[in-house]
Protein backbone atom coordinates (compact mmCIF):
# COMPACT_ATOMS: atom_id res chain seq x y z
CA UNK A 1 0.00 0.00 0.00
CA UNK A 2 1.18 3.41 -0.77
CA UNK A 3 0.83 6.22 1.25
CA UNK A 4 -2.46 7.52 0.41
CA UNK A 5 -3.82 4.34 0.19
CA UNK A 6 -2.78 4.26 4.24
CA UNK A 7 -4.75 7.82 4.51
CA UNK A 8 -7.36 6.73 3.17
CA UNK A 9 -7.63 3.60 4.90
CA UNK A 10 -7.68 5.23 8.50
CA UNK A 11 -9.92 8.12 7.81
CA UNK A 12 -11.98 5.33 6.08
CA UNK A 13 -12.31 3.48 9.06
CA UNK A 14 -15.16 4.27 11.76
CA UNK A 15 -13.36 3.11 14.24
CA UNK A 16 -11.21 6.28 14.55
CA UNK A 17 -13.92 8.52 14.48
CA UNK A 18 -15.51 7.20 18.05
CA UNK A 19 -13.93 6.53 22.23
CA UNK A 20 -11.45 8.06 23.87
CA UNK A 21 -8.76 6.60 21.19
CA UNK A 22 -10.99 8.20 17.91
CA UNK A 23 -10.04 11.48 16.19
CA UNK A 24 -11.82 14.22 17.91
CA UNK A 25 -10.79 12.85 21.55
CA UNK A 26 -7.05 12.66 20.34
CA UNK A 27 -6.93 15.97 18.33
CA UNK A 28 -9.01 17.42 21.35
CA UNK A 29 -5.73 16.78 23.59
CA UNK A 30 -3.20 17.49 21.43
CA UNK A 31 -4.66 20.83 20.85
CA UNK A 32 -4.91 21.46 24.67
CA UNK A 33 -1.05 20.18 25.09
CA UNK A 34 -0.59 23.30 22.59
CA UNK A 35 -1.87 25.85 24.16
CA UNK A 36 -1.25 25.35 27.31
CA UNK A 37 2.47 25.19 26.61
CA UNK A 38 2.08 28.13 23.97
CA UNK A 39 0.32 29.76 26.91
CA UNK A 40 3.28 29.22 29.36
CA UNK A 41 5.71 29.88 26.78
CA UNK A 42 4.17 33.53 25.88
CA UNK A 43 3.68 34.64 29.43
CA UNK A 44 7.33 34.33 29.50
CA UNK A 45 8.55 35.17 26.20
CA UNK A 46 6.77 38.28 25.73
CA UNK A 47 7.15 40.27 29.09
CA UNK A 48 10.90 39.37 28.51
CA UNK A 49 11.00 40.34 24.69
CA UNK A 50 8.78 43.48 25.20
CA UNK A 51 11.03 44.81 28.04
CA UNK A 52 14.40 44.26 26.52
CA UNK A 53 13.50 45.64 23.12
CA UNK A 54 11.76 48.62 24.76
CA UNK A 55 15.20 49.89 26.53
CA UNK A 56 17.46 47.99 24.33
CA UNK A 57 19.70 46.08 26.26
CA UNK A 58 19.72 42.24 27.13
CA UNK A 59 19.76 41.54 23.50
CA UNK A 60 22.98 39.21 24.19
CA UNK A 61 21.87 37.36 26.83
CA UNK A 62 18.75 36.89 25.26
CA UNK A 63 20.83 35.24 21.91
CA UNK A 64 22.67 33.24 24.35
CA UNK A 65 18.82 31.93 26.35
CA UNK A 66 17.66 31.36 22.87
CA UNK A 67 20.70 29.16 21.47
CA UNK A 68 20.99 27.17 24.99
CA UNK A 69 16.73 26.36 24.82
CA UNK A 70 17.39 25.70 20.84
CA UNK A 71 20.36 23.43 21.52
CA UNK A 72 18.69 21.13 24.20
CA UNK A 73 16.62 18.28 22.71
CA UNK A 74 13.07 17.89 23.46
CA UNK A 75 12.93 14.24 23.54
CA UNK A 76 15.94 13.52 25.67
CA UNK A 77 14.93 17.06 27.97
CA UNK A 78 11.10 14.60 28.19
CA UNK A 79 13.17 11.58 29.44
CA UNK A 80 15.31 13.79 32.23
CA UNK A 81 11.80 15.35 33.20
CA UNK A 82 9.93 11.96 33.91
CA UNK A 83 13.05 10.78 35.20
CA UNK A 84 13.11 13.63 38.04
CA UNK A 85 9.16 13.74 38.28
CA UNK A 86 7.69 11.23 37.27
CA UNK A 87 4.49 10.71 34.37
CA UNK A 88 2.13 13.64 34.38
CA UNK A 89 1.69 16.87 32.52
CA UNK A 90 5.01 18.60 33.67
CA UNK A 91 7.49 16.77 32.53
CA UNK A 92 5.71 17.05 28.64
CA UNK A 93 4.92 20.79 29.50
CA UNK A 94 8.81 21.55 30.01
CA UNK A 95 10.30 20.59 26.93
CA UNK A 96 7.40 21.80 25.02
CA UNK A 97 8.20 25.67 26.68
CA UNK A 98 11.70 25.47 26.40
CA UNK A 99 11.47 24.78 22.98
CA UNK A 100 8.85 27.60 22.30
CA UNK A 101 10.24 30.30 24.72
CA UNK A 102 13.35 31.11 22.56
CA UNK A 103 11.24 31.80 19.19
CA UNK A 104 9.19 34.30 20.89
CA UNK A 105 11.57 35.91 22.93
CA UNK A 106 14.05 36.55 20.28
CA UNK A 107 11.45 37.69 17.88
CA UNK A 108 9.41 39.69 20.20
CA UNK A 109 13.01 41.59 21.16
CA UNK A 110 14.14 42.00 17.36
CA UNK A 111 10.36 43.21 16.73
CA UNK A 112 10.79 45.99 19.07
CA UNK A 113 14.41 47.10 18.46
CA UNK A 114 12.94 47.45 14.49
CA UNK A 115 10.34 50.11 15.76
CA UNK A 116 11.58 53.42 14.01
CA UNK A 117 12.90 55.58 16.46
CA UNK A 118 11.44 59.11 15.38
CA UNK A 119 8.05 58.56 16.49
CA UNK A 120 9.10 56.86 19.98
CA UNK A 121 11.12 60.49 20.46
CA UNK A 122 8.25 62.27 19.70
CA UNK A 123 6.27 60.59 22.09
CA UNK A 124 9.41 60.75 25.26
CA UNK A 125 9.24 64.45 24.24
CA UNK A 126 5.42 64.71 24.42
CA UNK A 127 6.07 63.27 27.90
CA UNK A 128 4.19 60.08 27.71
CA UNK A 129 4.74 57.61 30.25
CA UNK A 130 7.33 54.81 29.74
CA UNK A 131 5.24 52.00 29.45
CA UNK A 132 2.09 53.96 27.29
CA UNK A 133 5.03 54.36 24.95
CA UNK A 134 5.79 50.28 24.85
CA UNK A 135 2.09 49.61 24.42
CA UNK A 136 0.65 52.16 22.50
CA UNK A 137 3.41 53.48 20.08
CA UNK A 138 6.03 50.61 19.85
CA UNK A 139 3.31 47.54 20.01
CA UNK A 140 1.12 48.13 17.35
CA UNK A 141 4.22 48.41 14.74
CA UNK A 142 6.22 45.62 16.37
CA UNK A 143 3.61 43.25 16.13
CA UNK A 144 3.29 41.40 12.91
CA UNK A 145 6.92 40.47 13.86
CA UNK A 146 5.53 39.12 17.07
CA UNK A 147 2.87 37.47 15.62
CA UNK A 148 5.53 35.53 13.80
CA UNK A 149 7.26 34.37 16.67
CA UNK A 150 4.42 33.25 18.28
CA UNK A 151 3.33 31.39 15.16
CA UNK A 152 6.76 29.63 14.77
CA UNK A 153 6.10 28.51 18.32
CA UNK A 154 3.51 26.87 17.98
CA UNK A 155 3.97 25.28 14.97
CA UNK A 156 6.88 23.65 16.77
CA UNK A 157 5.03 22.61 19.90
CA UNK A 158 2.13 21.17 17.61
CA UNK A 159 4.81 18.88 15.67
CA UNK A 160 6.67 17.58 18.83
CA UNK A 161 3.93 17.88 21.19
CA UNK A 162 3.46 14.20 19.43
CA UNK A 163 6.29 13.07 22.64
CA UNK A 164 3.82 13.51 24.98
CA UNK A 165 3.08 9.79 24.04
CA UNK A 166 5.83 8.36 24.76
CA UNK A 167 5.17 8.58 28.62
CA UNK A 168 1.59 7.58 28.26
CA UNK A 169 -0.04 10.52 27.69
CA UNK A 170 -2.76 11.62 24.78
CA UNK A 171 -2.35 13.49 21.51
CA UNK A 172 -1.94 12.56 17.95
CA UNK A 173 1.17 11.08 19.07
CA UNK A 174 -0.50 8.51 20.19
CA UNK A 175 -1.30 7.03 17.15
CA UNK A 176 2.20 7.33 15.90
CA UNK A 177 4.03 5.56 19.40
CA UNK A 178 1.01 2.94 18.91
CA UNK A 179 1.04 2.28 15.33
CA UNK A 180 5.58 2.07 15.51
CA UNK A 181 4.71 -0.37 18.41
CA UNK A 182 1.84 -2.57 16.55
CA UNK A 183 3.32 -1.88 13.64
CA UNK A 184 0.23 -0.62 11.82
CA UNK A 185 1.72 1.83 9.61
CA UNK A 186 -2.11 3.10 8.49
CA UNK A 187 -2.20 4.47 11.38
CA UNK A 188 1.33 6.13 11.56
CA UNK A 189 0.51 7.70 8.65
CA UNK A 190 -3.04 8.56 9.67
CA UNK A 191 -1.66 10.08 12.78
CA UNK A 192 1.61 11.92 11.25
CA UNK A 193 -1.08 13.41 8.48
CA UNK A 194 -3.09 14.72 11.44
CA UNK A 195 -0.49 16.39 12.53
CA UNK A 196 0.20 18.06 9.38
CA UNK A 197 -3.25 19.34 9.02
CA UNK A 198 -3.08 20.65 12.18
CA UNK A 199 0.03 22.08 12.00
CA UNK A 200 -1.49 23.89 8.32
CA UNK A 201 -4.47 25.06 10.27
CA UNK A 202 -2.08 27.04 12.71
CA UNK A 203 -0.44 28.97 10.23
CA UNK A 204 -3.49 29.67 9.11
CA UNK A 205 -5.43 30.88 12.24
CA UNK A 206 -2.16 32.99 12.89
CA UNK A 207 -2.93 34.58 9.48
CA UNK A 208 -6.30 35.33 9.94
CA UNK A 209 -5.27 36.80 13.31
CA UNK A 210 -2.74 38.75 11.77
CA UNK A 211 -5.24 40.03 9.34
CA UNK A 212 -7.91 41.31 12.46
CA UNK A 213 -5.44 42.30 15.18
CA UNK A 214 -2.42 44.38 12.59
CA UNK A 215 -3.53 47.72 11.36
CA UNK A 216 -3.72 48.25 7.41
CA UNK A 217 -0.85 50.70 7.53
CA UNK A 218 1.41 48.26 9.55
CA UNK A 219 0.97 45.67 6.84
CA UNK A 220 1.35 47.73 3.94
CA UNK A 221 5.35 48.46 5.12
């Protein structure tokens, strides 16, 4: 069987459409296991990013944060985790923020450092308060750049969030881990396609947010 034969053999099948092992169940937890660590992952991204490129210093620390988190690897980071705490959410929520902090901090901090200058003077000389000038003249210009930080991030989290597994917890991974370990490649394949779609349907809700949230004049630079 070829590959879309596979495809079309697990959607086919009604089995994976009902239970706590059908699709919505297992695409209903993967997509919680993304948020919630692109959740954690922005509260401290952001605040960090937003800060730093506001005043303009930290920026090589920050490269340094973001090469260390990039550099560490998720799967091995998931093993040392349960290792240390045992199964649960935690030790799958690490790995999936240290892999999605360094995105958004270093984008969020190169978003706000590419602010032009002239209007932030205008509004220190105007008198406005430090952080109304973050928020209401930096912001709005900064963020389709943040935007794309936070969509890289979660693109990333919804690919490996699939580890989350591998210690006995939900997801589409589960269908992957199962299907290796049965060796029922339909539904490797049905699984790994699942997380494609899903991972397509990201960039796309970050596009249509982009489209609502950025003004007109912002995306026309």
């Amino acid at each position: 069987m070829n590959v879309l034969n596979f495809v079309n053999a697990f959607f086919s099948d009604s089995a994976h459409w009902h239970g706590y092992d059908g699709i919505p169940a297992r695409l209903a937890e993967h997509v919680q296991y993304t948020l919630e660590a692109l959740a954690l992952a922005a509260a401290i991204g952001l605040p960090v990013g937003l800060v730093t490129g506001h005043y303009g210093r930290g920026g090589n620390a920050l490269s340094l944060v973001a090469t260390a988190g990039r550099a560490l690897p998720s799967f091995g980071l998931l093993v040392l985790m349960t290792t240390l705490l045992g199964f649960g959410m935690l030790p799958v929520m690490i790995p999936l923020v240290v892999l999605a902090v360094p995105p958004i901090l270093v984008t969020t901090y190169e978003a706000m450092r590419s602010v032009d200058p002239s209007p932030v003077d205008a509004a220190r000389g105007m008198g406005m308060q430090e952080s109304r000038i973050l928020l209401q003249v930096e912001l709005p210009v900064a963020l389709p750049l943040i935007l794309s930080g936070l969509r890289s991030a979660a693109i990333q989290i919804v690919s490996t969030a699939t580890i989350a597994a591998y210690v006995s917890l939900g997801g589409l991974g589960r269908y992957i881990v199962d299907g290796l370990y049965q060796r029922n490649y339909e539904k490797v394949v049905g699984g790994a396609t699942l997380v494609a779609v899903l991972a397509l349907v990201t960039l796309a809700l970050f596009w249509a947010v982009a489209r609502v949230t950025v003004s007109p004049g912002v995306r026309r630079r």
